[in-house]
N, C-alpha and C. Protein backbone atom coordinates (compact mmCIF):
# COMPACT_ATOMS: atom_id res chain seq x y z
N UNK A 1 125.61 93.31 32.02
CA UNK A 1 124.37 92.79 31.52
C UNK A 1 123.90 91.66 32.42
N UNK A 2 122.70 91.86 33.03
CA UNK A 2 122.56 90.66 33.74
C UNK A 2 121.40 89.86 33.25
N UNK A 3 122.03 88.50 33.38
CA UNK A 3 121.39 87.44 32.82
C UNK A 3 119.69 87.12 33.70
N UNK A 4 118.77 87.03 33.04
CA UNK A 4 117.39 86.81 33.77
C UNK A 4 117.21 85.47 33.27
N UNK A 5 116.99 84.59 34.60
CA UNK A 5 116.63 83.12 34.52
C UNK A 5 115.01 82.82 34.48
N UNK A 6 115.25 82.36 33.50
CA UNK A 6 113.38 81.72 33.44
C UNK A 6 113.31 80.48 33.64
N UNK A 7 112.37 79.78 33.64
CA UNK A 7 111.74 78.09 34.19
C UNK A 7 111.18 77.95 32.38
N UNK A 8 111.46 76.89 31.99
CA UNK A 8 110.97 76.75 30.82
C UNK A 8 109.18 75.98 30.57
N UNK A 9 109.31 75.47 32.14
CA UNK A 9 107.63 75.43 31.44
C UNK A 9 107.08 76.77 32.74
N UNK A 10 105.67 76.35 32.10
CA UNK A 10 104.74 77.27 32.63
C UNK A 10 104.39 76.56 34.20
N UNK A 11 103.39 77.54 34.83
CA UNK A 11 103.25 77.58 36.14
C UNK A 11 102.38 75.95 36.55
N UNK A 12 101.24 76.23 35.23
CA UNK A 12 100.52 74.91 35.14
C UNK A 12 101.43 73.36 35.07
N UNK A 13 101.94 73.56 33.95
CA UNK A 13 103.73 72.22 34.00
C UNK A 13 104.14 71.88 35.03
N UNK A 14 104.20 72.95 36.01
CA UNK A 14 105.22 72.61 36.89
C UNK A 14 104.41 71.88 38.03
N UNK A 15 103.30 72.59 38.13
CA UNK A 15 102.13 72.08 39.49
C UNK A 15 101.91 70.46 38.77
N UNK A 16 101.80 70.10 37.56
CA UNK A 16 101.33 69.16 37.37
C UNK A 16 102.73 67.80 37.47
N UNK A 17 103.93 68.27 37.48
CA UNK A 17 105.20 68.14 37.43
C UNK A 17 104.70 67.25 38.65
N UNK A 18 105.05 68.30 39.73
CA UNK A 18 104.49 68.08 41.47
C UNK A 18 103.60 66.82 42.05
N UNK A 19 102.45 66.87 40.99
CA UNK A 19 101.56 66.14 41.18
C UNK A 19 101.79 64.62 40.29
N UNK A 20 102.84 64.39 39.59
CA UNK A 20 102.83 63.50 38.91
C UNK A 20 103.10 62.54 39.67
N UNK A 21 102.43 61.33 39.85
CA UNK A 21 103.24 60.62 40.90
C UNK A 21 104.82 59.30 40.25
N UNK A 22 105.03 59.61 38.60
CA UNK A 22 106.38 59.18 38.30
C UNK A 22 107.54 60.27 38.52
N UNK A 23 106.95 61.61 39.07
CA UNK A 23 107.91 62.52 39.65
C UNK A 23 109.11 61.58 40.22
N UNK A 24 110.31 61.71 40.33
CA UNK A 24 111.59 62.11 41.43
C UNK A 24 111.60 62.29 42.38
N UNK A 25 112.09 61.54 43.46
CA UNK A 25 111.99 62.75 44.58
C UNK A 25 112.86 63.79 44.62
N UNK A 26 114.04 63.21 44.04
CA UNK A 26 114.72 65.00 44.02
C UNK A 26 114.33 65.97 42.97
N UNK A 27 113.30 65.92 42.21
CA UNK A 27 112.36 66.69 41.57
C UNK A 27 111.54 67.30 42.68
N UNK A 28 110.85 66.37 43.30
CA UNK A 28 110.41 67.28 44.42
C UNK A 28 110.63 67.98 45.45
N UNK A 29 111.52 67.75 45.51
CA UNK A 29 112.57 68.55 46.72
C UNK A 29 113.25 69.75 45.97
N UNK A 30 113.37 69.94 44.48
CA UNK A 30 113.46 70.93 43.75
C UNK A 30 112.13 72.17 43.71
N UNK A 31 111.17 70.86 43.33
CA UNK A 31 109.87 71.92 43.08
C UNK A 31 109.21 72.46 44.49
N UNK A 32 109.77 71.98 45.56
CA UNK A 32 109.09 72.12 46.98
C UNK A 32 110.00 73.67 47.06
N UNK A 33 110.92 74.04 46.59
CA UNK A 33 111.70 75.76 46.48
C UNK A 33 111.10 76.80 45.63
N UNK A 34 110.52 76.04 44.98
CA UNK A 34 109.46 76.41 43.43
C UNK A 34 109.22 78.25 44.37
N UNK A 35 109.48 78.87 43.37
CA UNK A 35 108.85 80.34 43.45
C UNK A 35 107.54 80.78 43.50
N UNK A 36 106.79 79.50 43.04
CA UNK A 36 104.82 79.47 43.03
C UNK A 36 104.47 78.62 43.65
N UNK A 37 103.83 79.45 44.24
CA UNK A 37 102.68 78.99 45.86
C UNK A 37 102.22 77.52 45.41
N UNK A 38 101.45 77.38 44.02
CA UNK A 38 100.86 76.35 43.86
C UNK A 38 101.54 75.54 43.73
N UNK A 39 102.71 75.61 42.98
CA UNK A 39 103.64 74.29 43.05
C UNK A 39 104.19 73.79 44.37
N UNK A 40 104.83 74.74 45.16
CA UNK A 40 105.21 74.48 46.79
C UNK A 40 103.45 73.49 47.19
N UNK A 41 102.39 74.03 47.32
CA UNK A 41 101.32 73.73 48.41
C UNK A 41 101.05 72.12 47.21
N UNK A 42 101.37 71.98 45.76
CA UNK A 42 101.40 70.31 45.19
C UNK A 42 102.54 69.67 45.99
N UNK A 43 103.68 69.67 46.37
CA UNK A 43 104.62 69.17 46.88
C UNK A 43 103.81 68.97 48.12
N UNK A 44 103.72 70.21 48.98
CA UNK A 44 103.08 70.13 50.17
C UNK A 44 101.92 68.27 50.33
N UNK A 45 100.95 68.71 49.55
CA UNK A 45 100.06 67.91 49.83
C UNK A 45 100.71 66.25 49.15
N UNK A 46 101.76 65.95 48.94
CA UNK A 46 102.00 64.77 48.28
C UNK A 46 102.33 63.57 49.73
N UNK A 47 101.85 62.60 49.56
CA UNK A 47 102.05 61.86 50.80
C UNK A 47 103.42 61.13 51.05
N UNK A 48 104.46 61.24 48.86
CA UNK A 48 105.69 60.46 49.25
C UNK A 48 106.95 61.79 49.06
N UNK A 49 106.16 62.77 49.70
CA UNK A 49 107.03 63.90 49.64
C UNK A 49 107.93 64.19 50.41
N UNK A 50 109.28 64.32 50.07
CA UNK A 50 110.42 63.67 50.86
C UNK A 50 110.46 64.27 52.28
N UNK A 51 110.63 64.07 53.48
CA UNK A 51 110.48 64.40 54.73
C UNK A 51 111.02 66.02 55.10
N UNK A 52 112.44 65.95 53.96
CA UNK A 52 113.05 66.92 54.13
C UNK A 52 112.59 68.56 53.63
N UNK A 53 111.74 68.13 52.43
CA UNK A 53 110.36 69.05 51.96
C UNK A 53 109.20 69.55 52.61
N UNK A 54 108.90 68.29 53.41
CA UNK A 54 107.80 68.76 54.58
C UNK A 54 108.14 69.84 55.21
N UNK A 55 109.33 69.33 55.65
CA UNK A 55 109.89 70.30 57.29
C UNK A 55 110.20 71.70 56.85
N UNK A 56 110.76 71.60 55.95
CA UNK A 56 111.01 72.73 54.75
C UNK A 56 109.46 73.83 54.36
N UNK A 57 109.08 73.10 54.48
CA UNK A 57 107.33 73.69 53.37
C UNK A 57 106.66 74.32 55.16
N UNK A 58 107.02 73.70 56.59
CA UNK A 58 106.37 73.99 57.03
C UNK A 58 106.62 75.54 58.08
N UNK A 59 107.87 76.20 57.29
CA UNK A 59 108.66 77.16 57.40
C UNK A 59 107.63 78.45 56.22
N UNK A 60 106.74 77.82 55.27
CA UNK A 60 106.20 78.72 53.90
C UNK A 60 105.54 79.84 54.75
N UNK A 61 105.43 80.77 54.60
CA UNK A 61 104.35 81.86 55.15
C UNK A 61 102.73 81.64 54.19
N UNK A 62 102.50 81.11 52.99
CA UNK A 62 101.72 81.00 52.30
C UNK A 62 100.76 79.95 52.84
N UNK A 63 99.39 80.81 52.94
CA UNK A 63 98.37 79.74 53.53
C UNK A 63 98.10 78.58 53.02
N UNK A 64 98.04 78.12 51.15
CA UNK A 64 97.82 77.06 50.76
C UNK A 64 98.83 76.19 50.90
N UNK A 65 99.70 76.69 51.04
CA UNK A 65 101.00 75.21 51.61
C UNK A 65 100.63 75.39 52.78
N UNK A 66 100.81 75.90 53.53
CA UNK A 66 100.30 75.24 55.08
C UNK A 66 99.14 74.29 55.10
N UNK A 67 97.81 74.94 54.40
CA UNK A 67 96.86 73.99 54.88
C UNK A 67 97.35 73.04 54.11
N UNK A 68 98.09 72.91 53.10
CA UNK A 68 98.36 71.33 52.47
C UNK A 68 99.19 70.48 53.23
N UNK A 69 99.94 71.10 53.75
CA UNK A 69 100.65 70.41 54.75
C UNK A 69 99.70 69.44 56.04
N UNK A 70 99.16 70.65 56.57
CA UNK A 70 98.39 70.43 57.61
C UNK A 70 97.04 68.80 57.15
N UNK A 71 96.65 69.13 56.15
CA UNK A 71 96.13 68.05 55.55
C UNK A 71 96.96 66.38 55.01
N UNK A 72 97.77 66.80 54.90
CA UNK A 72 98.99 65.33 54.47
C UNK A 72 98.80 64.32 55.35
N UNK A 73 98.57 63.39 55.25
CA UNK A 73 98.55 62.35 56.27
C UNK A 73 100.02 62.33 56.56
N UNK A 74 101.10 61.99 55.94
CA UNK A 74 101.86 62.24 56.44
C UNK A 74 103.13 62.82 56.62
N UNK A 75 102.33 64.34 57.58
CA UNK A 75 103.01 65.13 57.84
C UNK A 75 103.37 65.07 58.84
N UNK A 76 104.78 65.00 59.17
CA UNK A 76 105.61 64.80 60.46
C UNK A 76 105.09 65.07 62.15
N UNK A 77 105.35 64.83 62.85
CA UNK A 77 105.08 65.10 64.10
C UNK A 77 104.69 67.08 64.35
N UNK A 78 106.36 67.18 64.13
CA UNK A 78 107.09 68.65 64.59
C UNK A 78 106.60 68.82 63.22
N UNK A 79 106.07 69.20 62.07
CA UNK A 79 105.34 69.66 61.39
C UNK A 79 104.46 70.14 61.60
N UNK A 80 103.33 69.28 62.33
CA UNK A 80 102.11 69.15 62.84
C UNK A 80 101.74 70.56 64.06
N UNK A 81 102.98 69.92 64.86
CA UNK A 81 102.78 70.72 66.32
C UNK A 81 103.22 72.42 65.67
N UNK A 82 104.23 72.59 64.54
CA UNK A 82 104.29 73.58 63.87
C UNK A 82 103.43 74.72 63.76
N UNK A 83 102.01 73.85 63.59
CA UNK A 83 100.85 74.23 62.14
C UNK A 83 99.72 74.57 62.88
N UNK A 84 100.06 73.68 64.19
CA UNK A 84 98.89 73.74 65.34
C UNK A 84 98.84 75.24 65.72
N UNK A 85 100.33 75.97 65.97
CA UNK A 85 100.06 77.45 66.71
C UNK A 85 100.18 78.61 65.69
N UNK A 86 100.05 78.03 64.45
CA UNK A 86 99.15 79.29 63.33
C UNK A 86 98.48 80.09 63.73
N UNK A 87 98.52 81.15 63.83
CA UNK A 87 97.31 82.44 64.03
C UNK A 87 95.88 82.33 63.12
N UNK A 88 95.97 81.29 61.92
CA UNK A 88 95.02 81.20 60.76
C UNK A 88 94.25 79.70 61.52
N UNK A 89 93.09 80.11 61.86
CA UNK A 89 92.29 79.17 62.30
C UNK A 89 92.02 77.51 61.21
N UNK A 90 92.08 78.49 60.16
CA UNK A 90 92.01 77.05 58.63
C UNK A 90 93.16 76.13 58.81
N UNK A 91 94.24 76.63 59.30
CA UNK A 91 95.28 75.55 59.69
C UNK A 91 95.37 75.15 60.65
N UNK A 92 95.23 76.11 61.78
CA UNK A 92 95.28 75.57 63.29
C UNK A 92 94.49 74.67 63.87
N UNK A 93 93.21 74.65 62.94
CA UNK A 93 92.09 73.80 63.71
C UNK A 93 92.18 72.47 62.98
N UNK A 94 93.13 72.12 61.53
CA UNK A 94 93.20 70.67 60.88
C UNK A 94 94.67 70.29 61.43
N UNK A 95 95.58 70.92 62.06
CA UNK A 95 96.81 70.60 62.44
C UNK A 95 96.19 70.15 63.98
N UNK A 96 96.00 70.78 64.68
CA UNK A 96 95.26 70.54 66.02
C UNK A 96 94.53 69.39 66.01
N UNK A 97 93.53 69.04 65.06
CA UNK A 97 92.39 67.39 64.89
C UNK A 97 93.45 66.61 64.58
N UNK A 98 94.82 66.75 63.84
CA UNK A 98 95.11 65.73 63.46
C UNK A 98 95.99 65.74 64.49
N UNK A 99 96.93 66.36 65.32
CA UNK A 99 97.51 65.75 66.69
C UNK A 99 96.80 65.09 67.42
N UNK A 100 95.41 65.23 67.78
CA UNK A 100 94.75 64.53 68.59
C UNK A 100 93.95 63.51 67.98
N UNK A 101 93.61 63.15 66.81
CA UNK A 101 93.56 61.65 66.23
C UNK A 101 95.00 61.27 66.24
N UNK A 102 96.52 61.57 66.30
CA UNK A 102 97.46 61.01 66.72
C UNK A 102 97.96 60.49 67.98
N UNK A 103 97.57 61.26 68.53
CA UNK A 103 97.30 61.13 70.56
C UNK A 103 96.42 60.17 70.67
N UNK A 104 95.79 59.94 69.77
CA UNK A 104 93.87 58.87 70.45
C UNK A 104 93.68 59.95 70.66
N UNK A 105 93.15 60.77 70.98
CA UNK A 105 92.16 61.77 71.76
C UNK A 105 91.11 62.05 70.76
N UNK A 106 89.93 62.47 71.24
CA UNK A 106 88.76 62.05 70.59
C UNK A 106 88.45 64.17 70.36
């Protein structure tokens, strides 16, 4: 008989979980594994989202965590340069502006 694991709240709970900013960080480094896109791309976009989540999130195949990433102020260097050689122009072109407002480059 095999046991089926459920999440006891709902999808909404959990994104808002993400977004809480009295969250955990090892809550977020939990919910950054999260099985739903939206909860991963709330982690994504959080600015005290643990470093190790970033680097993690910037491995997602899912476009809304990327561009959330890509949008984070701060999202790591090697995150960045990551996000820059996306084939998806919506990420490549806000990962790309933001290396070069990191560079100075205009």
């Amino acid at each position: 008989m095999a046991i089926l694991a459920h999440s006891p709240h709902t999808i909404t709970e959990d994104v808002s979980r993400a977004l809480d900013p009295g969250v955990t960080r090892m809550e977020l480094v939990t919910l950054a594994a999260h099985r739903d896109m939206r909860v991963r791309a709330a982690v994504a976009s959080r600015v005290d989202a643990p470093m190790a989540s970033l680097i993690s999130l910037a491995h997602d195949d899912d476009i809304r965590v990327r561009q959330a990433l890509a949008g984070n102020p701060t999202s790591p260097l090697w995150v960045l340069r990551t996000l820059a050689v996306d084939r998806r122009p919506q990420i490549h072109d806000v990962a790309l502006a933001r290396l070069r407002t990191l560079n100075g480059v205009a």
